[in-house]
Protein backbone atom coordinates (compact mmCIF):
# COMPACT_ATOMS: atom_id res chain seq x y z
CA UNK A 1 -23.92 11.33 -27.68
CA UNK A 2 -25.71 8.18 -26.98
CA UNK A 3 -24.33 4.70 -26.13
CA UNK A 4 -25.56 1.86 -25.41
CA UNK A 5 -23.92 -1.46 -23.37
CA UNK A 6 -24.33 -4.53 -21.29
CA UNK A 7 -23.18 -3.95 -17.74
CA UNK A 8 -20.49 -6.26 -17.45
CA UNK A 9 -18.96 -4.94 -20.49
CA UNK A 10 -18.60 -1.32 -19.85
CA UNK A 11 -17.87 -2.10 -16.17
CA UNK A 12 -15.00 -4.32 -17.24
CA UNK A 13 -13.72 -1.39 -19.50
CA UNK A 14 -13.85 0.80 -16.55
CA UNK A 15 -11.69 -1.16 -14.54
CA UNK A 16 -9.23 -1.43 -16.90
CA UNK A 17 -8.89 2.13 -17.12
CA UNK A 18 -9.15 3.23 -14.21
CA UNK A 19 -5.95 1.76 -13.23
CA UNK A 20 -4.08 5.08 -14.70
CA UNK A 21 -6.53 7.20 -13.08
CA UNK A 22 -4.72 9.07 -10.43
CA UNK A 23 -5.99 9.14 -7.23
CA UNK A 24 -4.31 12.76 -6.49
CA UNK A 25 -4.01 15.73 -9.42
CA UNK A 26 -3.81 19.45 -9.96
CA UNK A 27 -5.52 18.47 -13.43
CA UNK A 28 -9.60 18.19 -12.96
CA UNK A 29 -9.70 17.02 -16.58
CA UNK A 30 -7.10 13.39 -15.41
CA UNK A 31 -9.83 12.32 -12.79
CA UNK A 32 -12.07 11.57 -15.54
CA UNK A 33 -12.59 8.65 -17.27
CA UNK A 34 -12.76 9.56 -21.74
CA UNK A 35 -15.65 7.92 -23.58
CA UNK A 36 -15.28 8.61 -27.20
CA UNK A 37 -17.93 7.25 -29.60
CA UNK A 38 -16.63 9.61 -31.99
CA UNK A 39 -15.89 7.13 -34.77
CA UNK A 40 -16.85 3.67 -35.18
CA UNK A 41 -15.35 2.41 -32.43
CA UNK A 42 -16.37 2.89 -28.05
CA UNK A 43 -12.78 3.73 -26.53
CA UNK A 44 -12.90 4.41 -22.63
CA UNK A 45 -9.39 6.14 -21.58
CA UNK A 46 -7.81 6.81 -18.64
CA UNK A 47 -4.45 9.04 -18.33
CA UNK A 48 -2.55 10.35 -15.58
CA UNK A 49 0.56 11.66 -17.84
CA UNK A 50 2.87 8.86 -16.33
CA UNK A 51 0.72 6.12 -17.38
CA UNK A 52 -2.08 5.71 -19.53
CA UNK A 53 -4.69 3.31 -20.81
CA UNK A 54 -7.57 3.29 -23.74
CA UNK A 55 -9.69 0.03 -24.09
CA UNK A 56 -12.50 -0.60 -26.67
CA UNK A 57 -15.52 -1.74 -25.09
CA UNK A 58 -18.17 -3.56 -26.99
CA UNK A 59 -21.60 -1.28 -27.41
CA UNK A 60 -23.91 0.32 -29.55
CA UNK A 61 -23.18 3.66 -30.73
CA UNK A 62 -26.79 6.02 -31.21
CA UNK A 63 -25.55 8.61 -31.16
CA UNK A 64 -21.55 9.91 -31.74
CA UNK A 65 -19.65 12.36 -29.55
CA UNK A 66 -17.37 11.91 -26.71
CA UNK A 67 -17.91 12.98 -23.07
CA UNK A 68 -15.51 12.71 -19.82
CA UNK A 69 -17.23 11.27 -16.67
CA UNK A 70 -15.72 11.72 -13.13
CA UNK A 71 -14.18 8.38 -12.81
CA UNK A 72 -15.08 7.64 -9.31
CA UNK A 73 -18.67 8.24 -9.81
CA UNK A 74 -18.99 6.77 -13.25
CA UNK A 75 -17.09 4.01 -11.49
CA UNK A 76 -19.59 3.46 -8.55
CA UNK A 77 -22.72 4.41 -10.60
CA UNK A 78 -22.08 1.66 -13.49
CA UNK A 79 -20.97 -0.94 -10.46
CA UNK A 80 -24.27 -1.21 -8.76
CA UNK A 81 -26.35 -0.98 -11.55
CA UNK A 82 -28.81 -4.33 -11.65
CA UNK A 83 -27.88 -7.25 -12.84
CA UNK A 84 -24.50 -8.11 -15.26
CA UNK A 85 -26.86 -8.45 -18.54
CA UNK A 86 -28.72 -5.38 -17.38
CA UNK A 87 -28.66 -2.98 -21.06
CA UNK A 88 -26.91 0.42 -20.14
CA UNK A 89 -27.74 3.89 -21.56
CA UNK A 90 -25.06 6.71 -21.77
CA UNK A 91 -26.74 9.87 -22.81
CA UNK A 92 -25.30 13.47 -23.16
CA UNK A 93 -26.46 17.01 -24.12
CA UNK A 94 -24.01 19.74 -25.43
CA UNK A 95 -23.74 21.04 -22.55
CA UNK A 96 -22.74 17.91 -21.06
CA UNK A 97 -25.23 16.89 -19.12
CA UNK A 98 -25.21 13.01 -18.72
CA UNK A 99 -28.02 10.36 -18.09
CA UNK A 100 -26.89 6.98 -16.95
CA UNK A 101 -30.13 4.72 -16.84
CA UNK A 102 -30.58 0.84 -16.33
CA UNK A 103 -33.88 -0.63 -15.88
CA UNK A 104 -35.48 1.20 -13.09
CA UNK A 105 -32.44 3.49 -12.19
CA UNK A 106 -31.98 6.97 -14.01
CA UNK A 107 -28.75 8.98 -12.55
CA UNK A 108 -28.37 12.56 -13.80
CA UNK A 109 -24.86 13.40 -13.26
CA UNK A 110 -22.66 16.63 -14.90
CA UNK A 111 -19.81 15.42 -17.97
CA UNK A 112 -17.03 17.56 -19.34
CA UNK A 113 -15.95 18.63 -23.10
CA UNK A 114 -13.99 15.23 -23.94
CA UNK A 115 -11.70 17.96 -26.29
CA UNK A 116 -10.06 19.23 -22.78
CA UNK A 117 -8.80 15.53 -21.98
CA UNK A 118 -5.17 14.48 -22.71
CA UNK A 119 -5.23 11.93 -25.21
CA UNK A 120 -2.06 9.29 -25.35
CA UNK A 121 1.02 10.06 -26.50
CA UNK A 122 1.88 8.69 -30.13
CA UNK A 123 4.59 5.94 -30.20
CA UNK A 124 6.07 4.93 -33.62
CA UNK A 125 5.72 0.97 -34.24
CA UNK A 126 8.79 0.38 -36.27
CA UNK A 127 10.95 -0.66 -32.62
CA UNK A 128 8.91 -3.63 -31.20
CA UNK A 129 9.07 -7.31 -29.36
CA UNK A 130 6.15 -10.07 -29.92
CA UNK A 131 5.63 -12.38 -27.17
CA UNK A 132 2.47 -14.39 -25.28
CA UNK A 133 0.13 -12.79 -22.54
CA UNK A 134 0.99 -15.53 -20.31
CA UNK A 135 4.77 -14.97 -20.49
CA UNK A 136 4.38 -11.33 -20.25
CA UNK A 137 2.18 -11.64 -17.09
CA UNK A 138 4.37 -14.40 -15.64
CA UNK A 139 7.65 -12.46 -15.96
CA UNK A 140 6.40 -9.57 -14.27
CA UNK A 141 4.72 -11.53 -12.02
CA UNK A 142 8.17 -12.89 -11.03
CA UNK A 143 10.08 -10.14 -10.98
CA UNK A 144 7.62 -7.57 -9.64
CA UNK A 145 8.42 -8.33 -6.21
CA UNK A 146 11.96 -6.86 -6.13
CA UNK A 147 11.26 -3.51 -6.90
CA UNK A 148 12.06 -1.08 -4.21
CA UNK A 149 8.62 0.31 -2.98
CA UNK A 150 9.55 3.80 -2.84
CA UNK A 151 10.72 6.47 -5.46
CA UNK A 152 13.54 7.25 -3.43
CA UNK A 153 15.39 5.97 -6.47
CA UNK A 154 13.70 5.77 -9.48
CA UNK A 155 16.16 2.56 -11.35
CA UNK A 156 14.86 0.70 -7.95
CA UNK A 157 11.11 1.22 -8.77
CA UNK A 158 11.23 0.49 -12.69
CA UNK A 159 12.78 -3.10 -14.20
CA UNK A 160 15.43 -3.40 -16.75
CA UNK A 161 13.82 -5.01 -19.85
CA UNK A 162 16.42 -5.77 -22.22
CA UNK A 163 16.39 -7.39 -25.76
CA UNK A 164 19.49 -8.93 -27.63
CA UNK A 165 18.36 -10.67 -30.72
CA UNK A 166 16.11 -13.29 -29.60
CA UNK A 167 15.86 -12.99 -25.91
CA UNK A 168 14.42 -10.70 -23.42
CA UNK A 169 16.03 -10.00 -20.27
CA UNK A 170 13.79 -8.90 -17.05
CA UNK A 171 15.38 -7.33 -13.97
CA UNK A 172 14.61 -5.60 -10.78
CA UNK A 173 16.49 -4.74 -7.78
CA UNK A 174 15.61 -3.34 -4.14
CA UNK A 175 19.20 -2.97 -2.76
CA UNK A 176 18.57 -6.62 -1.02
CA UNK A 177 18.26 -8.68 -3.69
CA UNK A 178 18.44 -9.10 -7.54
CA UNK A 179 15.51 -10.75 -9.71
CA UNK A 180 16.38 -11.77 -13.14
CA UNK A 181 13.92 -13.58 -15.87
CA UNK A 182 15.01 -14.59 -19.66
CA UNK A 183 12.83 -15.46 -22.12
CA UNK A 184 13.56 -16.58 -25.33
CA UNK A 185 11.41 -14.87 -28.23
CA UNK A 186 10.71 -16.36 -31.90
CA UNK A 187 11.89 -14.01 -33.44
CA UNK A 188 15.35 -11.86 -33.72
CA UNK A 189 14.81 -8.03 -33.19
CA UNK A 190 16.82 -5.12 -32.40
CA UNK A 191 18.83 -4.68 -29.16
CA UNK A 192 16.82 -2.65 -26.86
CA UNK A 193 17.59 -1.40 -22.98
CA UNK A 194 14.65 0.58 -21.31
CA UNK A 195 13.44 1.16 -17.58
CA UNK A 196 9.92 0.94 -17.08
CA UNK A 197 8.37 1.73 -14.35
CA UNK A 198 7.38 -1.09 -11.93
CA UNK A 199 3.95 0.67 -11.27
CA UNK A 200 3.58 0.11 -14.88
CA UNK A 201 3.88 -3.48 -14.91
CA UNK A 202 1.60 -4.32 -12.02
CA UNK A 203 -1.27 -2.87 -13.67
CA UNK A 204 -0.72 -4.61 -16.84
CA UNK A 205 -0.23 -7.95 -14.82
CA UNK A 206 -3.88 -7.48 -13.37
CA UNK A 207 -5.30 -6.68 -16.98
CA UNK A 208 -3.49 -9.32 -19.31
CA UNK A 209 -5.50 -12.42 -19.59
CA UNK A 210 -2.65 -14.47 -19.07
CA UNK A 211 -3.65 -16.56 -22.15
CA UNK A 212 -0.63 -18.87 -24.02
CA UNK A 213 -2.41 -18.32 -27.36
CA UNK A 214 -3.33 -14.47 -27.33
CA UNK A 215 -0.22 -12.36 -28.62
CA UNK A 216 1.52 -9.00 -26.72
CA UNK A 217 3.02 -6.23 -28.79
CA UNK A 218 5.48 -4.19 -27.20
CA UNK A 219 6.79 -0.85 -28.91
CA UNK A 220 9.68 1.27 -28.09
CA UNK A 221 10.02 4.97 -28.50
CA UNK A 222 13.08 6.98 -26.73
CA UNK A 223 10.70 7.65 -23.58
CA UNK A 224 7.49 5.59 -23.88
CA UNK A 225 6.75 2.00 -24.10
CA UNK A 226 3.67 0.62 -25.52
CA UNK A 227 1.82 -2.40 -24.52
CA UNK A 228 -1.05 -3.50 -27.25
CA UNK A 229 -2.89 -6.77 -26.70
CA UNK A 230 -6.87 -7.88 -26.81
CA UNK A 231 -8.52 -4.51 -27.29
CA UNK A 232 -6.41 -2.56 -24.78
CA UNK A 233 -3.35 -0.20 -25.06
CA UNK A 234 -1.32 1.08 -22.58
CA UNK A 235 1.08 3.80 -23.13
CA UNK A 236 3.98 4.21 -20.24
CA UNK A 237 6.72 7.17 -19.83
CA UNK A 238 10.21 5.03 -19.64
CA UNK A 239 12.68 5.77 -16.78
CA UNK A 240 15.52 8.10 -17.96
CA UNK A 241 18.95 7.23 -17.14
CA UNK A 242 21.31 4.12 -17.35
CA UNK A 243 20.53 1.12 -15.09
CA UNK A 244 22.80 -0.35 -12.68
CA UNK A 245 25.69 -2.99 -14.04
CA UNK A 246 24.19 -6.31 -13.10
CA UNK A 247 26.89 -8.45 -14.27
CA UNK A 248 29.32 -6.83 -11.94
CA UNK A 249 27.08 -8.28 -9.03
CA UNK A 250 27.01 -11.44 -10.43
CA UNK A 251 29.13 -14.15 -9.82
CA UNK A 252 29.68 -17.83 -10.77
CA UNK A 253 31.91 -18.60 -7.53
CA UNK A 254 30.62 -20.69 -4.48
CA UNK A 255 31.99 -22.55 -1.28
CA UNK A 256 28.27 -24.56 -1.32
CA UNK A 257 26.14 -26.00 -3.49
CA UNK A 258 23.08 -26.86 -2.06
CA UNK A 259 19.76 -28.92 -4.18
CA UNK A 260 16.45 -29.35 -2.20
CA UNK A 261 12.69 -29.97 -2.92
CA UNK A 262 11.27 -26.10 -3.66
CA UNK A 263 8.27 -26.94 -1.94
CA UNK A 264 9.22 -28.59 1.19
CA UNK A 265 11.61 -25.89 1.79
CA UNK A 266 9.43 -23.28 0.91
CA UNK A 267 6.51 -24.92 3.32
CA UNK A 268 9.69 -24.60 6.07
CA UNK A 269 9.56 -21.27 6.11
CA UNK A 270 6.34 -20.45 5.48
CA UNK A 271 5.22 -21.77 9.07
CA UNK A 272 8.43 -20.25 10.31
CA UNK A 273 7.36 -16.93 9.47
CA UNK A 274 4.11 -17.92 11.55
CA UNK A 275 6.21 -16.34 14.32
CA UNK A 276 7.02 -12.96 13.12
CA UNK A 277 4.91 -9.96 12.84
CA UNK A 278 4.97 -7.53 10.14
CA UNK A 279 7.67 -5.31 11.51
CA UNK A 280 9.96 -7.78 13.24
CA UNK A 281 13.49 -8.53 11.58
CA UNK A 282 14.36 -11.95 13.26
CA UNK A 283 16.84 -13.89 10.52
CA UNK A 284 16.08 -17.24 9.58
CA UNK A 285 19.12 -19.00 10.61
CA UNK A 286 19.98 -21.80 7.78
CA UNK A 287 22.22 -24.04 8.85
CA UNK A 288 24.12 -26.52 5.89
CA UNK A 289 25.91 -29.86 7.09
CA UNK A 290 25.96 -33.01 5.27
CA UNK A 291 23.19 -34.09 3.12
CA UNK A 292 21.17 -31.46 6.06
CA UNK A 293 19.59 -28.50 6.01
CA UNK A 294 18.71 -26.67 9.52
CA UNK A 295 16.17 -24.16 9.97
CA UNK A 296 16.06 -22.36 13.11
CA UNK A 297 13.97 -18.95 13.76
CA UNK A 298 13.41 -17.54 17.27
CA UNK A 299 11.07 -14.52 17.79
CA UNK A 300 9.27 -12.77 21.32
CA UNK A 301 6.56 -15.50 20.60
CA UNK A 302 8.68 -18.25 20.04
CA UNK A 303 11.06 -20.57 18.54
CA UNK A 304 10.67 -23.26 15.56
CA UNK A 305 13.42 -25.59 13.95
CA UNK A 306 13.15 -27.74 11.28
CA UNK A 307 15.70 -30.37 9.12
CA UNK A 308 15.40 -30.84 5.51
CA UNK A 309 17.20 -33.27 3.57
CA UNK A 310 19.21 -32.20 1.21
CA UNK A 311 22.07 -32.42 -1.38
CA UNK A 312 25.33 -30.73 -0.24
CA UNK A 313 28.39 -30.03 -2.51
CA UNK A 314 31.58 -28.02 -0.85
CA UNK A 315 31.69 -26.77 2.70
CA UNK A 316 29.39 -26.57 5.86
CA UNK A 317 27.72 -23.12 6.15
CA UNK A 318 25.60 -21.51 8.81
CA UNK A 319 24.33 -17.84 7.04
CA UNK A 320 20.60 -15.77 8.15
CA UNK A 321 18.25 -14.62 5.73
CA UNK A 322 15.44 -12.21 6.17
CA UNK A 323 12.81 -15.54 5.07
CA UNK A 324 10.45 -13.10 3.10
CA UNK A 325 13.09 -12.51 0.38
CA UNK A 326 13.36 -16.14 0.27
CA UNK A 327 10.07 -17.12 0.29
CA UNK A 328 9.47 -14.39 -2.53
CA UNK A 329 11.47 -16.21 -4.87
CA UNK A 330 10.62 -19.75 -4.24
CA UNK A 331 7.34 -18.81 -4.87
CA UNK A 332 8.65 -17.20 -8.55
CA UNK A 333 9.65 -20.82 -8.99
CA UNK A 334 8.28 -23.18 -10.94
CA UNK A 335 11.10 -26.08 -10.80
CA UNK A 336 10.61 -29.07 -8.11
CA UNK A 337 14.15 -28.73 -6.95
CA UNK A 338 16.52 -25.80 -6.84
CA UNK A 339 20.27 -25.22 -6.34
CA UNK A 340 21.29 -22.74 -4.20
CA UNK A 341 25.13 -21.33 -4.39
CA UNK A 342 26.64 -19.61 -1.63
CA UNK A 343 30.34 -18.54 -0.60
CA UNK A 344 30.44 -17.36 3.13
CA UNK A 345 27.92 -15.67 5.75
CA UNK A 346 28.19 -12.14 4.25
CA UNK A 347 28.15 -12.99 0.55
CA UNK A 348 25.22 -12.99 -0.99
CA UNK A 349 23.27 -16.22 -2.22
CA UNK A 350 22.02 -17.26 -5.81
CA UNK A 351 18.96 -19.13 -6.49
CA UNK A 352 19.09 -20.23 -10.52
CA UNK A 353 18.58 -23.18 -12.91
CA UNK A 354 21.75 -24.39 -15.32
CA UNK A 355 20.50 -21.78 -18.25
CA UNK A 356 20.60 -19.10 -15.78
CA UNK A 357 16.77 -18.55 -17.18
CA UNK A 358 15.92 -17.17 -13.52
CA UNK A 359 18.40 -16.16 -11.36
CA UNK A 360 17.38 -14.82 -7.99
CA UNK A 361 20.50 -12.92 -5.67
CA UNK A 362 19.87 -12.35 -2.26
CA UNK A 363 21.57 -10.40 0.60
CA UNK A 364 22.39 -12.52 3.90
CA UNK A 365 21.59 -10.77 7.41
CA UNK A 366 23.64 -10.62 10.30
CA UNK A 367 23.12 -12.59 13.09
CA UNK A 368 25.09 -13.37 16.23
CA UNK A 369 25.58 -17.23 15.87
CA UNK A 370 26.31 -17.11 19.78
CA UNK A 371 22.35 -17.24 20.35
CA UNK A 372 21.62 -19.72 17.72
């Protein structure tokens, strides 16, 4: 085999890929990065049988064949290679042997048979959704942040995506709080309900271009989901098992109605949280009288309180939030001002526009109003 590229090109393939390289296997063969120049086409995959990834990359085949490179090392080598126009050489022998040369550098570096890597599963393409880059990345993007960090339970680390004729529903959960996005699609489709895994969705929220005009396909199959946009798939095991019953948690009754500026709230607590360290719990005290919102947060290195003006319908409330779940939503947020709907101290607290196309439920805290 013998390929040849411009730097930036087969470094930015790389980095796609090597997002579903895992960092930890019992499989030698999954730490390696799969160039296959096989056919007419330069397809660099990476596959850690949870997730995986193939991307064409732009390049001149001389030679066909397929090789797999250590990803780390074909990583680092390609990297700091000279200059981002710099021409790159891929060479290997049949007994895979590999020269990667650039200018002046030459590295001789040992490949294995590309035949012993695990290629992608195949999906069937007759169960799909159609939507932008830019709305794909931007509902992930604010929805993402709900996920529970650890597989403790595995609904908590994937998102609901569910389609009912023209609309896609997004949802994550952490046991704190509820994120949900809708998005309406052009065109009607079958009803679909999957999990997918949250680790999924970050990578493909760092690789989409986030481009209004550039198209996302998304296939189904009974346990994979398939991603295919630009020149990059990525293939995904689905969640098994049914997802919690959302509705049930939901709930259109409230003692306040509260509308403020997004910003100038979010900018509140944003310098509040100036006074808490990473694994401090203090509450941000919220305090809701007439046509005023009061801020109050104390920590061990201090105190701050603020007033916002606001606009109040139903009864005075006083209720504690841990302030990063709030300020995780107002910053999913793209409306100037938001209503907020609460009924009492220990109920939890919606943040959502009048289509309901994000709603954002969050768990109060307790808090002992005696030391307010």
């Amino acid at each position: 085999m013998k390929l040849k590229f411009q730097k930036d090109a087969i470094v930015n393939g790389i980095n796609i890929v090597m997002k579903a390289v895992p960092s930890k296997t019992t499989m030698n063969i999954l730490e390696c990065i799969l160039i296959d120049a096989s056919a007419s086409e330069i397809k660099l995959t990476g596959n850690d049988m949870e997730l995986g990834i193939e991307t064409k990359v732009e390049g001149e085949i001389l030679e066909h064949g397929k090789i797999a490179l250590d990803a780390k090392l074909f990583s680092e080598i390609t990297r700091r290679l000279s200059s981002n126009n710099a021409a790159v050489t891929i060479e290997s022998d049949d007994k895979f042997n590999t020269i990667i040369s650039c200018e002046n550098s030459v590295f001789h570096i040992q490949g294995r048979d590309g035949e012993e890597f695990s290629y992608l599963p195949y999906i069937e393409k007759d169960r799909y959704i159609c939507l932008s880059q830019f709305t794909l990345k931007e509902v992930i993007q604010q929805t993402i942040f709900s996920i529970s960090p650890n597989d403790s339970n595995k609904m908590m680390s994937g998102e609901l995506f569910e389609v009912t004729e023209n609309q896609l529903k997004v949802v994550s959960l952490d046991g704190h709080r509820i994120s949900i996005r809708k998005v309406r699609l052009k065109d009607h489709y079958d009803n679909i309900k999957v999990i997918v895994p949250g680790k999924t969705l970050s990578e493909i929220s760092k690789i989409l271009a986030g481009d209004n005009e550039k198209e996302v396909l998304i296939y189904f199959s009974s346990n994979h989901i398939l991603f295919e946009f630009s020149d990059t798939i990525v293939v995904s095991r689905l969640i098994e098992g049914e997802y919690f019953r959302i509705n049930q948690m939901l709930s259109n009754d409230y003692e306040t109605k509260v509308s403020v500026n997004k910003k100038e709230f979010l900018d509140c607590i944003e310098r509040a949280t100036i006074l808490i360290r990473e694994n401090d719990k203090k509450p941000l005290i919220i305090n809701i009288s007439d046509n005023l919102m009061e801020l109050k947060l104390n920590s061990s290195f201090g105190s701050m309180n603020a007033d916002l003006m606001i606009h109040k319908t139903g009864k005075e409330i006083m209720i504690g939030f841990n302030p990063k779940f709030l300020i995780d939503a107002l910053r999913a947020i793209d409306d100037e001002e938001i209503n907020i709907y609460m009924m009492n101290p220990k109920s939890p607290c919606f943040i959502k526009d009048d289509e309901e196309n994000y709603i954002y439920l969050i768990l109060p805290v307790n808090f002992n109003a005696a030391t307010v």
